[in-house]
Protein backbone atom coordinates (compact mmCIF):
# COMPACT_ATOMS: atom_id res chain seq x y z
CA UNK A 1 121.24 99.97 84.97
CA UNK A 2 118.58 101.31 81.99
CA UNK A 3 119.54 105.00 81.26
CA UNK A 4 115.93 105.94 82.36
CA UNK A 5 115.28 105.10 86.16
CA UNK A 6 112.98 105.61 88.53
CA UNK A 7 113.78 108.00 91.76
CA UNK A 8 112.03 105.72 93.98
CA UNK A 9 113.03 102.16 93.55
CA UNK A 10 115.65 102.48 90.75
CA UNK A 11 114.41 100.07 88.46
CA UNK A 12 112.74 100.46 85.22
CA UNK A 13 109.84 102.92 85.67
CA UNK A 14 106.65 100.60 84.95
CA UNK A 15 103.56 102.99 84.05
CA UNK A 16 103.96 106.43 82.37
CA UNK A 17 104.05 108.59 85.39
CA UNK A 18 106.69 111.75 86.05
CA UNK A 19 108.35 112.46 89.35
CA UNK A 20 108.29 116.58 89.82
CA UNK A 21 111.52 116.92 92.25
CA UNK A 22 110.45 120.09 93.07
CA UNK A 23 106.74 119.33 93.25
CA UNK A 24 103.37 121.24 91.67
CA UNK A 25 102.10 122.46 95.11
CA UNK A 26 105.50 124.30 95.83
CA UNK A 27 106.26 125.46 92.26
CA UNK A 28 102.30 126.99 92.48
CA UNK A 29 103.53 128.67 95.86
CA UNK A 30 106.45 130.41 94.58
CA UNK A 31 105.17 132.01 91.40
CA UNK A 32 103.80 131.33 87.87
CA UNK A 33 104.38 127.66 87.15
CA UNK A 34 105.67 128.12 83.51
CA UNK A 35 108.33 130.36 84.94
CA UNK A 36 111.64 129.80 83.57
CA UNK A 37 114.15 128.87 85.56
CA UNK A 38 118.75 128.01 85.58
CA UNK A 39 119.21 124.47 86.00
CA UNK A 40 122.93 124.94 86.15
CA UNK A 41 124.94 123.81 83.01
CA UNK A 42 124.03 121.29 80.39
CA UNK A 43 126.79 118.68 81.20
CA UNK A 44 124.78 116.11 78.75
CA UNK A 45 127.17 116.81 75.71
CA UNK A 46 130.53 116.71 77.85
CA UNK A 47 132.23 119.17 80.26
CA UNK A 48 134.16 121.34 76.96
CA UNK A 49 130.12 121.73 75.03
CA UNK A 50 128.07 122.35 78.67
CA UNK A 51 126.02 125.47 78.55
CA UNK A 52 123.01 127.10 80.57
CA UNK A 53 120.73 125.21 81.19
CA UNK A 54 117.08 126.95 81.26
CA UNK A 55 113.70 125.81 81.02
CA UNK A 56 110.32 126.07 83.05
CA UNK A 57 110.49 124.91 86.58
CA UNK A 58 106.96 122.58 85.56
CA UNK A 59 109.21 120.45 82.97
CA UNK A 60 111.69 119.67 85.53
CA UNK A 61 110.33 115.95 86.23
CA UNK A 62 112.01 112.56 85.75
CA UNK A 63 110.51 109.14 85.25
CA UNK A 64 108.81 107.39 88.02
CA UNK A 65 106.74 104.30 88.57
CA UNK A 66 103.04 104.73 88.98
CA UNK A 67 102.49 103.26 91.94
CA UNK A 68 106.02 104.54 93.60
CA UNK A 69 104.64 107.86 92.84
CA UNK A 70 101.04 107.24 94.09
CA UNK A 71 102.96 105.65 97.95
CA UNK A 72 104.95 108.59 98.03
CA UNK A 73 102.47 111.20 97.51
CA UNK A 74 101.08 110.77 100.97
CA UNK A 75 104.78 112.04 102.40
CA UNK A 76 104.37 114.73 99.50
CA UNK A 77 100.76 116.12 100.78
CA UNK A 78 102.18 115.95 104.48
CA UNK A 79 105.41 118.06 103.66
CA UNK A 80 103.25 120.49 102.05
CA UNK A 81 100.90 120.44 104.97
CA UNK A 82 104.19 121.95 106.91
CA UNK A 83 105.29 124.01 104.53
CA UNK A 84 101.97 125.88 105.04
CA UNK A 85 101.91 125.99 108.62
CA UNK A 86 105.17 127.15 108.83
CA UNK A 87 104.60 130.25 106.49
CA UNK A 88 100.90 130.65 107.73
CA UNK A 89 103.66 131.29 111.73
CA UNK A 90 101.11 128.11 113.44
CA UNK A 91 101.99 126.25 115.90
CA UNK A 92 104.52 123.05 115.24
CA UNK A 93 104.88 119.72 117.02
CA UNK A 94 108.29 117.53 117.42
CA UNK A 95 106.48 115.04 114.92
CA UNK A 96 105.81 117.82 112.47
CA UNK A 97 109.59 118.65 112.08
CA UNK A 98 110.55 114.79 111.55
CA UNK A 99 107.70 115.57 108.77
CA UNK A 100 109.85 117.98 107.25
CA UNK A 101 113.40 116.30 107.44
CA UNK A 102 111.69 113.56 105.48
CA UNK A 103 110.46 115.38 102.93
CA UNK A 104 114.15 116.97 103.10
CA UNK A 105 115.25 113.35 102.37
CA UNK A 106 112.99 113.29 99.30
CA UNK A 107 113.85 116.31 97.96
CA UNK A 108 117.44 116.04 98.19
CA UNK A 109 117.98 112.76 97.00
CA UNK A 110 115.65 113.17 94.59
CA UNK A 111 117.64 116.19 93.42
CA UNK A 112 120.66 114.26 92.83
CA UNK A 113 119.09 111.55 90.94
CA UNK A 114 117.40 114.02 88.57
CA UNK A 115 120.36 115.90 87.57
CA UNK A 116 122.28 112.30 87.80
CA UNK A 117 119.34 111.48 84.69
CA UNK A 118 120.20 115.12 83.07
CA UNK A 119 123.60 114.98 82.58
CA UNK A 120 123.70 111.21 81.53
CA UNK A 121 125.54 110.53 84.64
CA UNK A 122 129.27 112.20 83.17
CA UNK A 123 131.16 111.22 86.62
CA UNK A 124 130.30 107.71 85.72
CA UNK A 125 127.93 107.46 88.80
CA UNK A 126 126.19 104.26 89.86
CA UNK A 127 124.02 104.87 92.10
CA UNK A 128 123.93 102.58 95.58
CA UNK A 129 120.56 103.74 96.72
CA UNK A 130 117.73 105.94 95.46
CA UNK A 131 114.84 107.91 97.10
CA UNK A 132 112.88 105.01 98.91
CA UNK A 133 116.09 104.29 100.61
CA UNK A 134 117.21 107.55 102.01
CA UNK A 135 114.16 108.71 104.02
CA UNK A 136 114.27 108.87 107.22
CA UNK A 137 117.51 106.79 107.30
CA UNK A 138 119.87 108.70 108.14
CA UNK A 139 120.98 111.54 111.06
CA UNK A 140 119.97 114.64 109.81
CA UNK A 141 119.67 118.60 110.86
CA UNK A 142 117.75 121.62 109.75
CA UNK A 143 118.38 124.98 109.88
CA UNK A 144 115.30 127.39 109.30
CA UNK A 145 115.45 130.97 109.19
CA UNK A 146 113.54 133.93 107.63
CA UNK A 147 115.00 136.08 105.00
CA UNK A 148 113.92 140.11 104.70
CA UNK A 149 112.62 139.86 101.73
CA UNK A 150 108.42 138.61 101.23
CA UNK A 151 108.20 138.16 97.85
CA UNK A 152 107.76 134.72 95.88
CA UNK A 153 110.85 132.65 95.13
CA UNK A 154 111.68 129.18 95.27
CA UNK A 155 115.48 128.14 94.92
CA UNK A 156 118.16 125.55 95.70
CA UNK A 157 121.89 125.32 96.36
CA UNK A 158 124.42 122.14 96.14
CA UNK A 159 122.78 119.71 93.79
CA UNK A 160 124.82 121.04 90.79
CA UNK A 161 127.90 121.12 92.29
CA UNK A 162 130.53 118.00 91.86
CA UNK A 163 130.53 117.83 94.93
CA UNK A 164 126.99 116.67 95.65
CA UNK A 165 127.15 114.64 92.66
CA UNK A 166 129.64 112.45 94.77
CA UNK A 167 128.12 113.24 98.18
CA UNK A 168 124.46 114.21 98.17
CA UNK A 169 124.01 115.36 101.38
CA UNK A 170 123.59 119.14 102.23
CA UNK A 171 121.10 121.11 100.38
CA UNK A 172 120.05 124.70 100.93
CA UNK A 173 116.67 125.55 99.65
CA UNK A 174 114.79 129.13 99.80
CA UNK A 175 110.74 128.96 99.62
CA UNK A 176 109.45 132.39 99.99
CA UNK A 177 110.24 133.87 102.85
CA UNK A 178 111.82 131.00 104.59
CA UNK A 179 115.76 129.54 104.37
CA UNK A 180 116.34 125.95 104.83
CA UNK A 181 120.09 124.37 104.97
CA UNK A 182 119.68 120.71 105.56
CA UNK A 183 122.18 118.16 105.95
CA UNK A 184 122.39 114.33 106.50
CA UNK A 185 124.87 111.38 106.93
CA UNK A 186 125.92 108.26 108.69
CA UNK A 187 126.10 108.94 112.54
CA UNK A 188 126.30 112.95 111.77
CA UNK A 189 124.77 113.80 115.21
CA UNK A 190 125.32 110.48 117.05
CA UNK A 191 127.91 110.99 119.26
CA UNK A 192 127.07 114.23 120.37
CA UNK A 193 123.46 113.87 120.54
CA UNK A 194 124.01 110.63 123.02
CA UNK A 195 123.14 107.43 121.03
CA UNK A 196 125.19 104.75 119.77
CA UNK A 197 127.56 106.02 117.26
CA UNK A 198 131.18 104.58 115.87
CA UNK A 199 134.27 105.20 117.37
CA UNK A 200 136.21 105.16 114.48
CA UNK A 201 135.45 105.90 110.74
CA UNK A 202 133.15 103.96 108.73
CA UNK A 203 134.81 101.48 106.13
CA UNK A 204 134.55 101.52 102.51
CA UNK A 205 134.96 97.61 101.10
CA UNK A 206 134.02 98.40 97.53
CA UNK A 207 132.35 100.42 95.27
CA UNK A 208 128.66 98.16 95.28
CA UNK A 209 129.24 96.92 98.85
CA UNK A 210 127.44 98.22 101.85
CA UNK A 211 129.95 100.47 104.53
CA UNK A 212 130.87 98.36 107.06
CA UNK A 213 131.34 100.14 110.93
CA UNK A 214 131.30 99.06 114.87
CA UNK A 215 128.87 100.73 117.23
CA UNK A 216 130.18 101.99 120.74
CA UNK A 217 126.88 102.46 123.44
CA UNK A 218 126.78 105.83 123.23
CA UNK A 219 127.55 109.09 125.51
CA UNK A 220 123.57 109.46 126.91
CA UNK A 221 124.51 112.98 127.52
CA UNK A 222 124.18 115.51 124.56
CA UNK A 223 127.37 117.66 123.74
CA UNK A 224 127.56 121.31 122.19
CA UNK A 225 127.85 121.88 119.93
CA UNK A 226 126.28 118.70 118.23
CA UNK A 227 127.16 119.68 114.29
CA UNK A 228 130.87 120.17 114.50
CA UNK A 229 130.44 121.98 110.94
CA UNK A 230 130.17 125.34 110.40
CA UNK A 231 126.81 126.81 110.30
CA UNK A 232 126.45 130.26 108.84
CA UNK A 233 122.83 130.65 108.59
CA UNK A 234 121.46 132.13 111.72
CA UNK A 235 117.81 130.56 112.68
CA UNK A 236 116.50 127.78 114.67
CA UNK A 237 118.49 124.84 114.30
CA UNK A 238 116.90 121.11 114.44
CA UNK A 239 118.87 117.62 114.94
CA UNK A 240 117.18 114.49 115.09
CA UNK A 241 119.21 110.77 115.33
CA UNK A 242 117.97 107.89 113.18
CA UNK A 243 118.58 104.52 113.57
CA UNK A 244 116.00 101.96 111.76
CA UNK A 245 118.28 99.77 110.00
CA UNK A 246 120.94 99.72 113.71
CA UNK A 247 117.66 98.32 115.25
CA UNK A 248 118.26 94.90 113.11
CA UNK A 249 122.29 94.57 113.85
CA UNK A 250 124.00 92.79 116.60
CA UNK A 251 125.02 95.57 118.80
CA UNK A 252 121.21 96.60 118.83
CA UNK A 253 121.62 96.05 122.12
CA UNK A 254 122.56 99.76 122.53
CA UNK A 255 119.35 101.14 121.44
CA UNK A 256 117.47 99.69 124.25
CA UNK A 257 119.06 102.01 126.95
CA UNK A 258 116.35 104.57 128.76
CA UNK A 259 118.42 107.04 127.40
CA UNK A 260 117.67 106.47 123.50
CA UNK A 261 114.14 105.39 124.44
CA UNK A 262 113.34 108.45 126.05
CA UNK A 263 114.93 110.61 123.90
CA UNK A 264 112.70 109.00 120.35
CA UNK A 265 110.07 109.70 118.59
CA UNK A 266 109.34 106.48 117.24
CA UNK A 267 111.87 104.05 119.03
CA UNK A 268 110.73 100.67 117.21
CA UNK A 269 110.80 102.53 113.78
CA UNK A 270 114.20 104.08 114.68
CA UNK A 271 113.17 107.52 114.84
CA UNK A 272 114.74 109.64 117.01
CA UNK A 273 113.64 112.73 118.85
CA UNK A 274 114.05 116.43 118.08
CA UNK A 275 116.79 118.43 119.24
CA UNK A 276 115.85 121.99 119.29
CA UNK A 277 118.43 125.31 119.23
CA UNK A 278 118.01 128.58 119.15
CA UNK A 279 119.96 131.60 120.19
CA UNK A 280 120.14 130.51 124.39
CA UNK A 281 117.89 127.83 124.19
CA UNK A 282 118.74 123.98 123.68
CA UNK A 283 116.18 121.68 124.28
CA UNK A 284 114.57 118.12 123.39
CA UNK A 285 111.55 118.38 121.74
CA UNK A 286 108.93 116.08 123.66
CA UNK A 287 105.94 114.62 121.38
CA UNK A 288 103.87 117.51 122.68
CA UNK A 289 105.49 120.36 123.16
CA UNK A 290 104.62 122.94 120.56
CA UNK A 291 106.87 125.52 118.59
CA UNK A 292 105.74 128.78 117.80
CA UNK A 293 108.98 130.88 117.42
CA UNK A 294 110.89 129.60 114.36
CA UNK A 295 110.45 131.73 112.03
CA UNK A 296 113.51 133.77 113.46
CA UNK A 297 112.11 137.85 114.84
CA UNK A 298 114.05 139.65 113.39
CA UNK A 299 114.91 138.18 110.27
CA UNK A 300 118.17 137.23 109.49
CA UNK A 301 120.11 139.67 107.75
CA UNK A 302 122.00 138.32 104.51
CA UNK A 303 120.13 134.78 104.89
CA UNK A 304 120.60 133.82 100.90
CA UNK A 305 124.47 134.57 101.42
CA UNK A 306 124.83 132.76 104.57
CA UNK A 307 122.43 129.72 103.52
CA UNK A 308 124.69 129.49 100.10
CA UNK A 309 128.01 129.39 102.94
CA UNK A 310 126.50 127.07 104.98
CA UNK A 311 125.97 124.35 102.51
CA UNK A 312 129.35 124.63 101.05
CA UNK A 313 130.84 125.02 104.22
CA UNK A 314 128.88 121.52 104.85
CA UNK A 315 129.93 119.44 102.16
CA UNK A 316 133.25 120.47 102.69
CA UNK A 317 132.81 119.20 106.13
CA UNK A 318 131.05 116.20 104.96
CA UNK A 319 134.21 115.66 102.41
CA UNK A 320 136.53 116.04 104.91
CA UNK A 321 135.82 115.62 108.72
CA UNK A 322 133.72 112.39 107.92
CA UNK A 323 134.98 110.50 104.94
CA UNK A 324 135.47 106.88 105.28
CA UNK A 325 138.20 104.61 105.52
CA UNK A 326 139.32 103.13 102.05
CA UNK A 327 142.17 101.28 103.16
CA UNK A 328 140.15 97.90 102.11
CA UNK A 329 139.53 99.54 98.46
CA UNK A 330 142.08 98.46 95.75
CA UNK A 331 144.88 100.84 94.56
CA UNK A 332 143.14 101.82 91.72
CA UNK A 333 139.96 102.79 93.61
CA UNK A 334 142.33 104.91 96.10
CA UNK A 335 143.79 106.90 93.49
CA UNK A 336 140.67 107.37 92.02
CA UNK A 337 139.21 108.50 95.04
CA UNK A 338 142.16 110.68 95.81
CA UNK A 339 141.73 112.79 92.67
CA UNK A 340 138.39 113.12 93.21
CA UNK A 341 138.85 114.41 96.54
CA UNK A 342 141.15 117.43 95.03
CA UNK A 343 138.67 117.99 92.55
CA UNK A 344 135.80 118.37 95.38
CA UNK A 345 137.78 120.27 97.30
CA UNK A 346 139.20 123.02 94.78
CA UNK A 347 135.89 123.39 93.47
CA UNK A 348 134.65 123.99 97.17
CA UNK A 349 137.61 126.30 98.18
CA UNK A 350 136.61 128.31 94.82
CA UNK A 351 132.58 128.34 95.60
CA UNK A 352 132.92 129.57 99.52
CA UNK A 353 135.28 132.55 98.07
CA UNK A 354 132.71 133.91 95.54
CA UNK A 355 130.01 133.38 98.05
CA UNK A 356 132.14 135.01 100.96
CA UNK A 357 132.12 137.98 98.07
CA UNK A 358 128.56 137.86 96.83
CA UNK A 359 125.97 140.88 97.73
CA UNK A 360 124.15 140.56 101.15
CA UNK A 361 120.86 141.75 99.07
CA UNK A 362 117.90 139.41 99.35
CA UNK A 363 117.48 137.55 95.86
CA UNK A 364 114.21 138.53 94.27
CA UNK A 365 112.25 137.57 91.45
CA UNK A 366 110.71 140.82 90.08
CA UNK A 367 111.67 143.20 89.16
CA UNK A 368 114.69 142.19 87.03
CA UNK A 369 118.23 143.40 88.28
CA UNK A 370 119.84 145.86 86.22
CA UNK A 371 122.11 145.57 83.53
CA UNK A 372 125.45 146.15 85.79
CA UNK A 373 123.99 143.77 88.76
CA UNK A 374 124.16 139.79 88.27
CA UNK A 375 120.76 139.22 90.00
CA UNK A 376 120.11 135.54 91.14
CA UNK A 377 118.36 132.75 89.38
CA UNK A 378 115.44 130.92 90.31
CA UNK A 379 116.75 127.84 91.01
CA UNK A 380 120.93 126.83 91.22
């Protein structure tokens, strides 16, 4: 694979266009765009030479096709659309949340491949998919919540830790006032949410070859919780099944029960429907019902601390709970993936302590902490 990549398709960007991970519209929302901003460490030169890395927020972008960019603007103008609604406290629709978790997918992913591209991929890292692949594929939740604190800041948690780099699949992100952890796998809500899911762990064949699992029919009954993880964050909490690629497998069968009809958005595109929690209430989400209480009254105490716990807390789950089967993978591999699951791990272990010990202060912007108080940066 060519050094330079684009996040969409992964092939050799054709055109001369720029990918903004963290896109204009929401860098415009949360402050002055030249702002500069901690990008984690500088992992380009080797682990023993990394050091901060800072720049503005409006030079974090990554090569991109034209027209990849110009198809996935439309999801881009939609998520903002959201966005706005949400902090504007309007009215939200089942279909506006699957809205969201997509742009999620982008974001995330996108995340990953970016810092993949800035640290000239040190874990050795070949990527099996990219962002054009990962929306709306897999099951994913939300949690949304409202921190105390009004003023402008946008930041993100997980993609600079080794363990994303391995496992990109919980991200926290703070946008203003708002909290979001989000999280997404293979069958992560499945079984509990009703629908067909695997009774026993996926496979792992090889490092380029697809997973390989069998399908039970599913429960058709939804059981609490549904995320087994541990959630810190307190807010309203959305889960939504996907299943458009399960549509084209043998066992497809399963998706055509009444059960996983009625309970999807989308059924023929494999979109499933929204499951909604929130303190005493647990609900599906019909196509149009609307939401106007997720913005969390009153705000959640600590919600930078317990959004930072949450998405460690996840990909320690993630790591853990739902890792594959690599009994198929050679000796070599096994080792290798041993290691690298002590690695993940310690560094996990490490990151929930200090953020079990952090400050329960809302991170702000301006004005600057003083000297004898660490502050937070704008981003990671």
């Amino acid at each position: 694979m060519s050094a330079k990549f684009c996040l969409f398709c992964g092939e050799r960007p054709e055109g001369k266009s720029k990918e903004h991970v963290l896109p204009r519209w929401l860098i415009e929302l949360t402050g002055e765009p030249t702002r500069i901003a901690n990008f984690g460490l500088d992992l380009s030169q080797g682990v023993e030479a990394a050091a901060p890395r800072q720049y503005a927020l409006s030079q974090f972008q990554f090569p991109a096709c034209t027209v990849c960019n110009g198809i996935f603007s439309t999801l881009e103008n939609e998520g903002k659309k959201v966005i706005s609604k949400i902090l504007a406290s309007e009215r939200l629709f089942a279909r506006d949340i699957s809205t969201l978790l997509n742009w999620l997918d982008k974001v995330r992913v996108g995340l990953w491949l970016g810092f993949h591209q800035l640290d000239k991929n040190i874990e050795g890292i070949r990527p099996r998919f990219f962002v054009q692949h990962r929306i709306g594929r897999k099951d994913r939740l939300l949690v949304l919540a409202s921190r105390t604190d009004e003023r402008q800041l946008l930041s993100f948690i997980g993609p600079t830790t080794v363990a994303f780099r391995f496992l990109p699949s919980a991200l926290g992100l703070v946008i203003n006032r708002l909290c979001f952890v989000n999280v997404s796998c293979d069958y992560l809500l499945a079984r509990r949410l009703g629908f067909p899911y695997p009774p026993n762990p996926i496979i792992s064949i090889a490092r380029q070859t697809p997973d390989y699992c069998q399908l039970g029919r599913g429960l058709h009954r939804v059981l609490r919780p549904i995320y087994q993880g541990s959630l810190q964050l307190d807010g309203a909490v959305f889960y939504q099944p996907m299943f458009p690629s399960e549509l084209t497998w043998r066992p497809s069968t399963f998706y055509e029960a009444e059960y996983v009809k009625g309970h999807s958005l989308d059924w023929e595109a494999g979109v499933g429907g929204i499951y909604y929690s929130k303190g005493d209430q647990f609900r599906w989400l019909d196509d149009k019902g609307q939401l106007t209480d997720i913005t969390v009254d009153p705000r959640c105490e600590g919600a930078e601390k317990k959004m930072v716990r949450s998405v460690y807390s996840a990909l320690k789950h993630l790591c853990t709970r739902l890792a594959p089967n690599y009994v198929y993978r050679t000796a070599e591999d096994r080792k290798f993936i041993e290691l690298r699951q002590k690695l993940v791990l310690k560094e996990l272990h490490s990151l929930e302590r200090g953020a079990r010990s952090m400050p329960g202060r809302p991170w702000v912007k301006d004005p600057p902490p003083a000297p004898h108080d660490s502050g937070s940066p704008n981003c990671e």
